[in-house]
PDB file of N, CA and C in Angstrom:
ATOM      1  N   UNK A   1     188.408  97.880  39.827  1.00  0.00           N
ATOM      2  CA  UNK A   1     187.121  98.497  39.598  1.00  0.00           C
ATOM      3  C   UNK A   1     186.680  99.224  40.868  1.00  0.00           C
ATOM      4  N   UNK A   2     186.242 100.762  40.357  1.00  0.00           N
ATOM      5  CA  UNK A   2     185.926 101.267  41.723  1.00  0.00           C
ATOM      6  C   UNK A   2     184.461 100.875  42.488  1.00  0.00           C
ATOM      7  N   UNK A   3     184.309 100.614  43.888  1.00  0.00           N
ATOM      8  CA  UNK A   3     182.756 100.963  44.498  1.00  0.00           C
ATOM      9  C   UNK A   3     181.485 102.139  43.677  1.00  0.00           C
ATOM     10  N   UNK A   4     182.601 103.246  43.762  1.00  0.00           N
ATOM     11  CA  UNK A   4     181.935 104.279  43.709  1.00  0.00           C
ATOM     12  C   UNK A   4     180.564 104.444  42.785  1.00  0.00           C
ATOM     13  N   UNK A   5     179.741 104.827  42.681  1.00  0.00           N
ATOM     14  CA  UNK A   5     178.896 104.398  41.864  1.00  0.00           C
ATOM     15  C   UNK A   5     177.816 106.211  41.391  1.00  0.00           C
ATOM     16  N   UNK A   6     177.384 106.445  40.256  1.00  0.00           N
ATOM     17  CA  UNK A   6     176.746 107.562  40.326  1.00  0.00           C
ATOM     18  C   UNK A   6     175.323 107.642  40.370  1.00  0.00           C
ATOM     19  N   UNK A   7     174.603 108.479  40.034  1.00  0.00           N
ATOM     20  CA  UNK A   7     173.308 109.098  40.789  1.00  0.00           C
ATOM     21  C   UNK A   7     172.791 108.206  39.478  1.00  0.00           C
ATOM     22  N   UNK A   8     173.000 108.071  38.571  1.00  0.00           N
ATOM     23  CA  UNK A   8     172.262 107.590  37.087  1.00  0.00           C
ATOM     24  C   UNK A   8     172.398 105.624  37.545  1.00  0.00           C
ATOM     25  N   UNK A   9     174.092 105.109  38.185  1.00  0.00           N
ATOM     26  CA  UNK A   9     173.818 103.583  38.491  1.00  0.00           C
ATOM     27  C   UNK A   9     172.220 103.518  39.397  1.00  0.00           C
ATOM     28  N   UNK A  10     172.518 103.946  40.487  1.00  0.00           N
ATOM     29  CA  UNK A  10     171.627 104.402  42.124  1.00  0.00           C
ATOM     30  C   UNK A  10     170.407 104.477  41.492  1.00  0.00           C
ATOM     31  N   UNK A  11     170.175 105.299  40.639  1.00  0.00           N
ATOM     32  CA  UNK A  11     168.531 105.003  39.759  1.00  0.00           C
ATOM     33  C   UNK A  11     168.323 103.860  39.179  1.00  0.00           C
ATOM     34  N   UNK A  12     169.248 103.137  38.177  1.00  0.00           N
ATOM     35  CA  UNK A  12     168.975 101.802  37.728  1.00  0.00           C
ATOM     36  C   UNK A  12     168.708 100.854  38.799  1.00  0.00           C
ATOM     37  N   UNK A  13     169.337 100.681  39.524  1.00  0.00           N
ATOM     38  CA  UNK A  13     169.564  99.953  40.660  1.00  0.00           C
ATOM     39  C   UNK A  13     167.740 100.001  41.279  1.00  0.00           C
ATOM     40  N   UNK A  14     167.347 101.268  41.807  1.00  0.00           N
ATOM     41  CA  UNK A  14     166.097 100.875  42.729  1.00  0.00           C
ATOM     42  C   UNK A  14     165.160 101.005  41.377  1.00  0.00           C
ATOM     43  N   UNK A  15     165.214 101.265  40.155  1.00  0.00           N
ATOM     44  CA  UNK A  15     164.148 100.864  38.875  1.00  0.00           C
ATOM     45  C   UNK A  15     163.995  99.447  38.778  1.00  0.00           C
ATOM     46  N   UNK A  16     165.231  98.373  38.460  1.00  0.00           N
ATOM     47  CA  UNK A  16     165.128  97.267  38.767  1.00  0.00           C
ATOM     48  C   UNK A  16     164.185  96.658  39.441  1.00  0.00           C
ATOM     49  N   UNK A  17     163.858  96.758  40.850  1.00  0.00           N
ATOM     50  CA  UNK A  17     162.796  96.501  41.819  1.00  0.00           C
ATOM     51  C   UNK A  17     161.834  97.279  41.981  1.00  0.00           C
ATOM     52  N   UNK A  18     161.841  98.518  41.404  1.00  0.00           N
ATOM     53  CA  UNK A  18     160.157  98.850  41.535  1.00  0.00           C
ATOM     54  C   UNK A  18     159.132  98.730  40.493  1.00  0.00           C
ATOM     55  N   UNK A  19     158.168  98.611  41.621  1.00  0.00           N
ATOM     56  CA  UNK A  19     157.169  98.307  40.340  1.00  0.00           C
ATOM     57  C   UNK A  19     156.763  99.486  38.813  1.00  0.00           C
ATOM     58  N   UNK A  20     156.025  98.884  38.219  1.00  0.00           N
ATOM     59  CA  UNK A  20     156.200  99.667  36.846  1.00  0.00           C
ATOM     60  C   UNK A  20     155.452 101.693  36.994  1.00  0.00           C
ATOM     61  N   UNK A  21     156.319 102.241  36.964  1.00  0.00           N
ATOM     62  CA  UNK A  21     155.638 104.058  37.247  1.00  0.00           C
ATOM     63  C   UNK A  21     154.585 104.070  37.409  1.00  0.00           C
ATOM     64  N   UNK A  22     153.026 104.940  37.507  1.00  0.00           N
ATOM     65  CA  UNK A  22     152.273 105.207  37.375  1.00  0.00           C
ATOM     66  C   UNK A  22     152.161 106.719  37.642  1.00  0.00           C
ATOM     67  N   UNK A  23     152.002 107.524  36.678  1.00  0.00           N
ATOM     68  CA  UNK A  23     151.558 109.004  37.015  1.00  0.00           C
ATOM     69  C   UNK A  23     149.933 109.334  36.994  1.00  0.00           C
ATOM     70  N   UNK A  24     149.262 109.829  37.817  1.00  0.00           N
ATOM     71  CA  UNK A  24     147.747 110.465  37.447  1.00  0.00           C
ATOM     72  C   UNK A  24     148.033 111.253  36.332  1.00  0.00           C
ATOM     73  N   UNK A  25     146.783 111.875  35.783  1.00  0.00           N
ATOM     74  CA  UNK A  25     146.613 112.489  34.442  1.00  0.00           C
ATOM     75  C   UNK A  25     147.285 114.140  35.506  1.00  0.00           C
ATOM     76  N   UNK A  26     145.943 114.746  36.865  1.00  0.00           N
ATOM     77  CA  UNK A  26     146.604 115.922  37.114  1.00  0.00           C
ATOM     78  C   UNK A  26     148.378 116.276  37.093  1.00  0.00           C
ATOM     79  N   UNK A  27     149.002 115.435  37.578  1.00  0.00           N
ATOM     80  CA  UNK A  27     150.910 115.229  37.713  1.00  0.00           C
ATOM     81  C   UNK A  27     151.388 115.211  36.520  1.00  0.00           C
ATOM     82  N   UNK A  28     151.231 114.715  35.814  1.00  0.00           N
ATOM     83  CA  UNK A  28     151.277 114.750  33.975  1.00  0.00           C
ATOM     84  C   UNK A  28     151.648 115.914  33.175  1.00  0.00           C
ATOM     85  N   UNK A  29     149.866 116.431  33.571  1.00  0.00           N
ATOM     86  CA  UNK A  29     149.491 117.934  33.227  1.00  0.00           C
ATOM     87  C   UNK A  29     150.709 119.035  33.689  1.00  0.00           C
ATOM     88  N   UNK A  30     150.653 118.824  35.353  1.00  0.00           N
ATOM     89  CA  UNK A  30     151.416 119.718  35.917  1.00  0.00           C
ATOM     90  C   UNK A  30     153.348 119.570  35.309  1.00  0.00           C
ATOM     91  N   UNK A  31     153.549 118.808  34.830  1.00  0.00           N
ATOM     92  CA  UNK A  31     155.159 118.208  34.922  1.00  0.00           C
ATOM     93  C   UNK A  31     155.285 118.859  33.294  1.00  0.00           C
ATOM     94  N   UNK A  32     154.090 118.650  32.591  1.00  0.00           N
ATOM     95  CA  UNK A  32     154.483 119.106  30.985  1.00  0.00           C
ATOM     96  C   UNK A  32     154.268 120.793  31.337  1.00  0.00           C
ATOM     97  N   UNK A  33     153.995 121.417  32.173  1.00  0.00           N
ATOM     98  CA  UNK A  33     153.725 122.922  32.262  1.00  0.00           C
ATOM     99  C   UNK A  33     154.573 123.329  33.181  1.00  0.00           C
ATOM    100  N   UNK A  34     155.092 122.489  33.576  1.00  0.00           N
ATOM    101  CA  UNK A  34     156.580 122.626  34.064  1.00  0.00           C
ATOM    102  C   UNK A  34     157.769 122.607  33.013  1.00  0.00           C
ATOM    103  N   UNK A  35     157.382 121.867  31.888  1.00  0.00           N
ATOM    104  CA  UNK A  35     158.698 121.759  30.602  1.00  0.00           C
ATOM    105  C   UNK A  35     158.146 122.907  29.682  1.00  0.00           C
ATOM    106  N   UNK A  36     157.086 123.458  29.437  1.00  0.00           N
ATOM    107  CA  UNK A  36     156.508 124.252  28.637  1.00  0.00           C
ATOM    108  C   UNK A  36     157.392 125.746  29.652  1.00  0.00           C
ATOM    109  N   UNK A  37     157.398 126.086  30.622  1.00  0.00           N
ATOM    110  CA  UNK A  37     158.035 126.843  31.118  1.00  0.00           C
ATOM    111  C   UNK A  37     159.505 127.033  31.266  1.00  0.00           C
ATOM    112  N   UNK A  38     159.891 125.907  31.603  1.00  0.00           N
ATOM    113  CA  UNK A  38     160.961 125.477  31.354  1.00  0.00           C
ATOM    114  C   UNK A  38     161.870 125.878  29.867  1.00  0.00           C
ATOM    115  N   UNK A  39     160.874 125.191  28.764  1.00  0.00           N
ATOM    116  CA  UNK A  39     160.972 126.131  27.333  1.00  0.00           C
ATOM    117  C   UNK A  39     161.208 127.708  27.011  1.00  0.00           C
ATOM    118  N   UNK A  40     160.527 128.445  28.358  1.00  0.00           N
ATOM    119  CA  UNK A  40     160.184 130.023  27.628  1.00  0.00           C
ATOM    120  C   UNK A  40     161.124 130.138  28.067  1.00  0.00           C
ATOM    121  N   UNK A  41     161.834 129.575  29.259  1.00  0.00           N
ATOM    122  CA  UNK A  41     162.953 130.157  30.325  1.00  0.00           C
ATOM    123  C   UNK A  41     164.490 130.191  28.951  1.00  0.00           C
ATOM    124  N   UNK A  42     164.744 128.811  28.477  1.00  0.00           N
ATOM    125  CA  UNK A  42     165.298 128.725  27.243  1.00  0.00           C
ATOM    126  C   UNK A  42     165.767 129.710  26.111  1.00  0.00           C
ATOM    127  N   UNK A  43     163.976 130.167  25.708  1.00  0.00           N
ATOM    128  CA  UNK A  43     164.256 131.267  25.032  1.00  0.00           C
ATOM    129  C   UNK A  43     164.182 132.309  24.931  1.00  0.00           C
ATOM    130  N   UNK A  44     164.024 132.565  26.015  1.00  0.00           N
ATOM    131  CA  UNK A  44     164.410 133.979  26.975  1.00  0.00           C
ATOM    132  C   UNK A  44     166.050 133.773  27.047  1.00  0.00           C
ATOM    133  N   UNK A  45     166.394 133.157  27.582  1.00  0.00           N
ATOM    134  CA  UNK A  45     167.961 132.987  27.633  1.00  0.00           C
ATOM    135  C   UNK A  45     168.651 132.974  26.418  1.00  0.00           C
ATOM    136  N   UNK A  46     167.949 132.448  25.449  1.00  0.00           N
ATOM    137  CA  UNK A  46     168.814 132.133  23.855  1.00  0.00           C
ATOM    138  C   UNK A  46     168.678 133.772  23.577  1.00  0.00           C
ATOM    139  N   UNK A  47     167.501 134.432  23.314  1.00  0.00           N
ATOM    140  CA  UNK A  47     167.222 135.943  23.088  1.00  0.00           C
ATOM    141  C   UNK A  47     168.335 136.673  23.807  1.00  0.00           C
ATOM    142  N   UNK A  48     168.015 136.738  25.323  1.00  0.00           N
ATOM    143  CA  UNK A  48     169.275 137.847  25.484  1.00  0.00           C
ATOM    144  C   UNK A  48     170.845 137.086  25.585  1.00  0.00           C
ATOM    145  N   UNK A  49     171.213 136.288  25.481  1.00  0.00           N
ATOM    146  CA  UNK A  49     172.543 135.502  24.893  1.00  0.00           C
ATOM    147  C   UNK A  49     173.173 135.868  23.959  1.00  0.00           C
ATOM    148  N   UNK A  50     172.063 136.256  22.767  1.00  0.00           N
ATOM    149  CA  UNK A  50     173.119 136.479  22.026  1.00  0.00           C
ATOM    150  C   UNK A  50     173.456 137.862  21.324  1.00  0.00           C
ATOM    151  N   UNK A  51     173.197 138.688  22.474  1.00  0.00           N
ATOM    152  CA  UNK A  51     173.908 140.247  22.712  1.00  0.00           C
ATOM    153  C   UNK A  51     175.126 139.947  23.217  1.00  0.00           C
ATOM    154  N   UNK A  52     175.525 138.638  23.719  1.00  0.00           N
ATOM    155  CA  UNK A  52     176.756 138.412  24.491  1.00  0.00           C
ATOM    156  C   UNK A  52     177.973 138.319  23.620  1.00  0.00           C
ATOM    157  N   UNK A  53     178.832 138.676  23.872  1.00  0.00           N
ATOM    158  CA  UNK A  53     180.333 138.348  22.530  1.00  0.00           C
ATOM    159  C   UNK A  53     180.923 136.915  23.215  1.00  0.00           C
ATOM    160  N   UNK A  54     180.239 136.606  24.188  1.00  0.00           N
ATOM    161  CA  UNK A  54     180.937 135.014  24.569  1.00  0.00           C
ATOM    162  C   UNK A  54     179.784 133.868  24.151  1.00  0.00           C
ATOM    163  N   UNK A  55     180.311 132.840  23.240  1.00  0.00           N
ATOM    164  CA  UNK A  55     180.081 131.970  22.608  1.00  0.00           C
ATOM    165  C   UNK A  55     179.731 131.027  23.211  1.00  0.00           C
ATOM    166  N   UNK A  56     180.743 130.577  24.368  1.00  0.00           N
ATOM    167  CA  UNK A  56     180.399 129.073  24.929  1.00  0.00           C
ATOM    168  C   UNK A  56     179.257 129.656  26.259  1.00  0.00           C
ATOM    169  N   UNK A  57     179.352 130.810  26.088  1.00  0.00           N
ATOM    170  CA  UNK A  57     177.906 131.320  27.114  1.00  0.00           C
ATOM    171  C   UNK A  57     177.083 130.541  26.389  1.00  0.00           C
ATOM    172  N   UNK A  58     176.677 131.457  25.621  1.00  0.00           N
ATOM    173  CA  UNK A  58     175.464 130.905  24.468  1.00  0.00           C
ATOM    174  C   UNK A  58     174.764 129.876  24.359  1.00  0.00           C
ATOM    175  N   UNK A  59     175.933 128.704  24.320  1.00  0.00           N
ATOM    176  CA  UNK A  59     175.318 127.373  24.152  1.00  0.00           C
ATOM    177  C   UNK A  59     175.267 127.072  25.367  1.00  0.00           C
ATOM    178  N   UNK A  60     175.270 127.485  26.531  1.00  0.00           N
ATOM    179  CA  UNK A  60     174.343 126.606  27.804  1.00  0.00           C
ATOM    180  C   UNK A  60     172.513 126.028  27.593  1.00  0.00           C
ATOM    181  N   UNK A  61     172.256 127.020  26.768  1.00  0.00           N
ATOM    182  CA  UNK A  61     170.840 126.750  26.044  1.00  0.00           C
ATOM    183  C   UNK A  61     170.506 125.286  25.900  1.00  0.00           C
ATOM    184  N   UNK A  62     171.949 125.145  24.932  1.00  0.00           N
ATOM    185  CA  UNK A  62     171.848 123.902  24.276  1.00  0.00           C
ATOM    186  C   UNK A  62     172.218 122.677  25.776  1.00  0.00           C
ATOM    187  N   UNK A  63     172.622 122.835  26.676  1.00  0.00           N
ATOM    188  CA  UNK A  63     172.433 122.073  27.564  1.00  0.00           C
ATOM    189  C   UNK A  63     171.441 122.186  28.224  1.00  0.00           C
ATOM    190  N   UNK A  64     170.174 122.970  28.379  1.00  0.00           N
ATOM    191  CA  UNK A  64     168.701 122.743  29.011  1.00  0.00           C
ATOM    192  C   UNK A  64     168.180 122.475  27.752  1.00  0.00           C
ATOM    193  N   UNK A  65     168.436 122.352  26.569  1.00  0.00           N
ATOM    194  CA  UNK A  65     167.501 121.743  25.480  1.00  0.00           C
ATOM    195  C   UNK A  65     167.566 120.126  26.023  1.00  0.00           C
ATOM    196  N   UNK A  66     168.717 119.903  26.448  1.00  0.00           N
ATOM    197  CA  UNK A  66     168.948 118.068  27.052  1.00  0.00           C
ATOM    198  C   UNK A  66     168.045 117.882  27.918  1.00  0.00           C
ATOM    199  N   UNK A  67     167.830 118.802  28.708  1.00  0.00           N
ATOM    200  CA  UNK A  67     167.263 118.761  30.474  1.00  0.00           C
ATOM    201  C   UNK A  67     165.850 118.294  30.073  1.00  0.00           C
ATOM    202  N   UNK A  68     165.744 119.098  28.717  1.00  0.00           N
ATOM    203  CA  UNK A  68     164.202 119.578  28.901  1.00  0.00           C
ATOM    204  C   UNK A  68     163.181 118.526  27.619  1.00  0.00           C
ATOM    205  N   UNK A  69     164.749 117.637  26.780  1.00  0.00           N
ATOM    206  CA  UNK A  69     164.126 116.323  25.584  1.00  0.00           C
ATOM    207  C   UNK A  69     164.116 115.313  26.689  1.00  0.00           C
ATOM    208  N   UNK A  70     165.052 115.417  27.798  1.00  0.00           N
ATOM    209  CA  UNK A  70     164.869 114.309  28.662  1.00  0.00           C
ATOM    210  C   UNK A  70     163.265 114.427  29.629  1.00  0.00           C
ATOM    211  N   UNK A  71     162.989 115.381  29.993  1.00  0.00           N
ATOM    212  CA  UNK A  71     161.688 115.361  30.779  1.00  0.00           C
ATOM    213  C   UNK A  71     160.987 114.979  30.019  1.00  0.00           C
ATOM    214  N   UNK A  72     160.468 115.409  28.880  1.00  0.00           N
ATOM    215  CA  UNK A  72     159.091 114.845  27.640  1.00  0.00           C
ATOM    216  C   UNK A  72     159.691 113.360  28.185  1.00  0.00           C
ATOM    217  N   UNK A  73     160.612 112.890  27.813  1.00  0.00           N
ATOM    218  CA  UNK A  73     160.718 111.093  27.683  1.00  0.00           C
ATOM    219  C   UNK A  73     160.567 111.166  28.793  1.00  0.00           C
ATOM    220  N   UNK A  74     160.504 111.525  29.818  1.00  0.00           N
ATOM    221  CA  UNK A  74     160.527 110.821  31.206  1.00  0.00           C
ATOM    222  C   UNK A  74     158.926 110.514  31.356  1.00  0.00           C
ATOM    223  N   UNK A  75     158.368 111.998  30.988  1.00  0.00           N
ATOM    224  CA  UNK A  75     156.856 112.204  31.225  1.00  0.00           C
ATOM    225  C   UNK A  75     156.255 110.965  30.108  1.00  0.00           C
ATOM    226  N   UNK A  76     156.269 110.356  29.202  1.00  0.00           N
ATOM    227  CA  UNK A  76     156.270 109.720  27.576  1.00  0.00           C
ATOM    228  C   UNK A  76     156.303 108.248  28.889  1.00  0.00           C
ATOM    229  N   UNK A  77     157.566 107.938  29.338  1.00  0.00           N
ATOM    230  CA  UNK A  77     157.710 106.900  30.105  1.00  0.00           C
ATOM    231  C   UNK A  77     157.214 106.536  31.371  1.00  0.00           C
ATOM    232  N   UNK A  78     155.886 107.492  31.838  1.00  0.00           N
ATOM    233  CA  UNK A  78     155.304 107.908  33.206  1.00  0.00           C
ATOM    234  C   UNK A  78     155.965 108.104  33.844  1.00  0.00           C
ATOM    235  N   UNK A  79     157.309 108.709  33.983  1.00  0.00           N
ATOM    236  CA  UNK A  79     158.211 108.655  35.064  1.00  0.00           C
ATOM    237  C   UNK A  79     158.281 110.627  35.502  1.00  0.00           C
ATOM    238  N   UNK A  80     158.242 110.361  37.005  1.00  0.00           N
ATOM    239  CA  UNK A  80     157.992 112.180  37.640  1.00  0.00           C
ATOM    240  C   UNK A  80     159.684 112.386  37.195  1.00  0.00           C
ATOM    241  N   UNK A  81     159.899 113.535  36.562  1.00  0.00           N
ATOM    242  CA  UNK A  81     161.582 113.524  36.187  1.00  0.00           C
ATOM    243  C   UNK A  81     162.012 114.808  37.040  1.00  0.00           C
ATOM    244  N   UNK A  82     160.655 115.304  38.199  1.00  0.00           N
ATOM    245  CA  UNK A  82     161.269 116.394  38.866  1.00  0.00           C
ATOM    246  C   UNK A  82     161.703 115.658  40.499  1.00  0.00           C
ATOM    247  N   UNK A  83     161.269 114.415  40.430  1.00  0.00           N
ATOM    248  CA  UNK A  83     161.283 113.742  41.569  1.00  0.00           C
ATOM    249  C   UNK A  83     162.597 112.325  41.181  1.00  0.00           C
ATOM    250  N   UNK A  84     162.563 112.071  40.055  1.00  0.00           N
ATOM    251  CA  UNK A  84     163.364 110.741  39.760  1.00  0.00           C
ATOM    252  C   UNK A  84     164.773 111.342  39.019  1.00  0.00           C
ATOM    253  N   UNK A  85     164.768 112.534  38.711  1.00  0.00           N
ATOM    254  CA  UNK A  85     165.732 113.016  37.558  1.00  0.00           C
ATOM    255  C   UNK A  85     165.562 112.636  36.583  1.00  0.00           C
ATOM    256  N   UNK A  86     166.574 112.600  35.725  1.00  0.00           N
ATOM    257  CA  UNK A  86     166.457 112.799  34.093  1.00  0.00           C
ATOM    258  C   UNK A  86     167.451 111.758  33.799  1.00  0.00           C
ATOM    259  N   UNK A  87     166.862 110.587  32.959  1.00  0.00           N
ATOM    260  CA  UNK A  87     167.920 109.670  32.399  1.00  0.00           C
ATOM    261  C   UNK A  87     168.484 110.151  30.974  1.00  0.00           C
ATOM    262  N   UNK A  88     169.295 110.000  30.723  1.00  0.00           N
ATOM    263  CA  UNK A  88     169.890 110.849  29.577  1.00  0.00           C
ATOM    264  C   UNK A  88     170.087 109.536  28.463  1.00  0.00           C
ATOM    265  N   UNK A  89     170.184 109.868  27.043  1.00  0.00           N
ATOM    266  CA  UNK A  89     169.895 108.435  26.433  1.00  0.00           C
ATOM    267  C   UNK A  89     171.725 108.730  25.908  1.00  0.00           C
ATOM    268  N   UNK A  90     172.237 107.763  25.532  1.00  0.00           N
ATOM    269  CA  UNK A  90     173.716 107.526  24.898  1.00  0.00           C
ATOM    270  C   UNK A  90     173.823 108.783  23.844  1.00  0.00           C
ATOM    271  N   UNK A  91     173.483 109.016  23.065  1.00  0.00           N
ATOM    272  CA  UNK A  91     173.348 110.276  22.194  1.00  0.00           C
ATOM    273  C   UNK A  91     173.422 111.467  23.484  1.00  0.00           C
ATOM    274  N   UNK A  92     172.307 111.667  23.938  1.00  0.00           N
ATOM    275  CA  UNK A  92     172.675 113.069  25.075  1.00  0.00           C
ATOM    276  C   UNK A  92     173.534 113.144  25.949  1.00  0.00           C
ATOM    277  N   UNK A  93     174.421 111.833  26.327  1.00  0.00           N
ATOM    278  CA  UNK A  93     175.278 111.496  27.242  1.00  0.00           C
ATOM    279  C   UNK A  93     176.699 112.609  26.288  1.00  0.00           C
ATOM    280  N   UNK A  94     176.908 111.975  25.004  1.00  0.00           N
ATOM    281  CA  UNK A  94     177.842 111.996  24.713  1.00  0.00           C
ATOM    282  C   UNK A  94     177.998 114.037  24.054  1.00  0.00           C
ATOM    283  N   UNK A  95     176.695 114.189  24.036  1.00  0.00           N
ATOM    284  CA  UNK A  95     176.258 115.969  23.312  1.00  0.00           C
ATOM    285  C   UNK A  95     176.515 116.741  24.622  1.00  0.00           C
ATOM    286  N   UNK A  96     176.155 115.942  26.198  1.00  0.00           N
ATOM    287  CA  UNK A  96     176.585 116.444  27.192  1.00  0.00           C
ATOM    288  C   UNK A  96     178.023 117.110  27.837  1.00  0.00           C
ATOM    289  N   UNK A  97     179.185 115.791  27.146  1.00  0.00           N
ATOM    290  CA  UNK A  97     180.414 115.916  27.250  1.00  0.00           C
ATOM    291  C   UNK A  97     180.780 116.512  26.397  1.00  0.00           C
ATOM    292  N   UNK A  98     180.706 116.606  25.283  1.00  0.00           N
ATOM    293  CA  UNK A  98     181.316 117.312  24.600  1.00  0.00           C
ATOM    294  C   UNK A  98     180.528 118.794  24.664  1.00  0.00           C
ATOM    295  N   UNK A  99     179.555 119.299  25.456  1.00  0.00           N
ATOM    296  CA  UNK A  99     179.038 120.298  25.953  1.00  0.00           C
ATOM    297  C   UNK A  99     180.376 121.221  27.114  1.00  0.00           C
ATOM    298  N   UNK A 100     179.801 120.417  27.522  1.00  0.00           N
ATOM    299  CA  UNK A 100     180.745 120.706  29.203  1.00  0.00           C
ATOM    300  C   UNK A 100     182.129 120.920  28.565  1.00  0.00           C
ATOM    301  N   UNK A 101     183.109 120.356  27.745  1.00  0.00           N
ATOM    302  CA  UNK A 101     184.043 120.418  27.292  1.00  0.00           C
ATOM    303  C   UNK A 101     184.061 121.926  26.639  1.00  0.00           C
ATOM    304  N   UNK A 102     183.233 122.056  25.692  1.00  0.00           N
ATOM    305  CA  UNK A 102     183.299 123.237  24.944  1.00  0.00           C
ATOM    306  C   UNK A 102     183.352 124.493  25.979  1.00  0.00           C
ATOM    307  N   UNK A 103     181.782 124.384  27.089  1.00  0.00           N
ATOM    308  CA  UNK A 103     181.365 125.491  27.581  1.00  0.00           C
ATOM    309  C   UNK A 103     182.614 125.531  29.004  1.00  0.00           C
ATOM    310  N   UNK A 104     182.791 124.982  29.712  1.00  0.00           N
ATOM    311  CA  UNK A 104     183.456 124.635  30.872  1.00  0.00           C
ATOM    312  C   UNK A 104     184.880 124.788  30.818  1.00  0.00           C
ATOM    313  N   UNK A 105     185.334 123.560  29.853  1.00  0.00           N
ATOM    314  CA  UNK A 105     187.059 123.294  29.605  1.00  0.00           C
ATOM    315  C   UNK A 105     187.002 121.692  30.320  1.00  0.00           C
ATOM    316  N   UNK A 106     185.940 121.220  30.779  1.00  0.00           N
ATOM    317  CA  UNK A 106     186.058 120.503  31.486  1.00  0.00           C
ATOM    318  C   UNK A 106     185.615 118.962  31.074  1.00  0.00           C
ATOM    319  N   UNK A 107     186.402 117.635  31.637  1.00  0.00           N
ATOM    320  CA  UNK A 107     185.510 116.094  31.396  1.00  0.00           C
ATOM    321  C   UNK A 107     184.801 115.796  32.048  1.00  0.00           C
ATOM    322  N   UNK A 108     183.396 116.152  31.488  1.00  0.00           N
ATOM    323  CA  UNK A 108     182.485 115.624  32.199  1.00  0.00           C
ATOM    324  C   UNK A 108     182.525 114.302  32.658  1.00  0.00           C
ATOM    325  N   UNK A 109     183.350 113.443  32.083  1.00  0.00           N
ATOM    326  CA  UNK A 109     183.158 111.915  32.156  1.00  0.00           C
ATOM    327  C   UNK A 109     184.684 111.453  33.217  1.00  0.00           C
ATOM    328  N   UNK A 110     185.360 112.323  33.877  1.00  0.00           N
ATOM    329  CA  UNK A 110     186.173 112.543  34.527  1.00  0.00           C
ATOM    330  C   UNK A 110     185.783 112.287  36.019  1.00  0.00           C
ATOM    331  N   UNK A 111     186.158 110.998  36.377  1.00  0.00           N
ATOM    332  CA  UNK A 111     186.072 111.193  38.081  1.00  0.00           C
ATOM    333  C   UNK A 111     186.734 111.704  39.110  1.00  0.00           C
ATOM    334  N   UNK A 112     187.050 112.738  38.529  1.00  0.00           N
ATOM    335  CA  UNK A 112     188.704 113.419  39.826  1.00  0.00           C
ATOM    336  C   UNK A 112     187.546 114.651  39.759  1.00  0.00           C
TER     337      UNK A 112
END
């Protein structure tokens, strides 16, 4: 079994011991108008995408649609997801890899 450990263990790890989130209402506000932007950026990108004749372009979309179901839950869970990152749930883990696979060529779940 390797040491090595990733950015998603390293978060479980110091969640364990800290105490339970707390966001103010202003940070909240600001973090969902950060995903609301985040959104236009999306479909602005989906719009001119698909003048493109490349396909696995296209669906990068569909990998900030992940970025951006994971922030609502983060924000849903009081958690800052521009400061803590984005926990991804088993379903987006696996829409991820087989993302990266399609768009890339690549295993995401590959440690080399």
């Amino acid at each position: 079994m390797s040491n090595w450990k990733t950015e998603a263990d390293i978060r479980a790890e110091k969640a364990k011991n800290a105490p339970p989130p707390k966001m103010d209402a202003p940070r909240k506000q600001e973090l969902e108008g950060v995903l609301q932007r985040l959104g236009s950026v999306t479909a602005v990108f989906q719009m001119r995408a698909e003048a493109l004749p490349v396909q696995s372009f296209r669906r990068l979309s569909e990998l900030m649609d992940i970025y951006i179901a994971g922030g609502h839950r983060a924000i849903g869970e009081g958690q800052d997801f521009v400061h803590e990152g984005i926990k991804l749930s088993d379903e987006e883990t696996r829409d991820l890899h087989k993302l990266m696979r399609e768009i890339f060529n690549v295993d995401a779940g590959s440690k080399n």
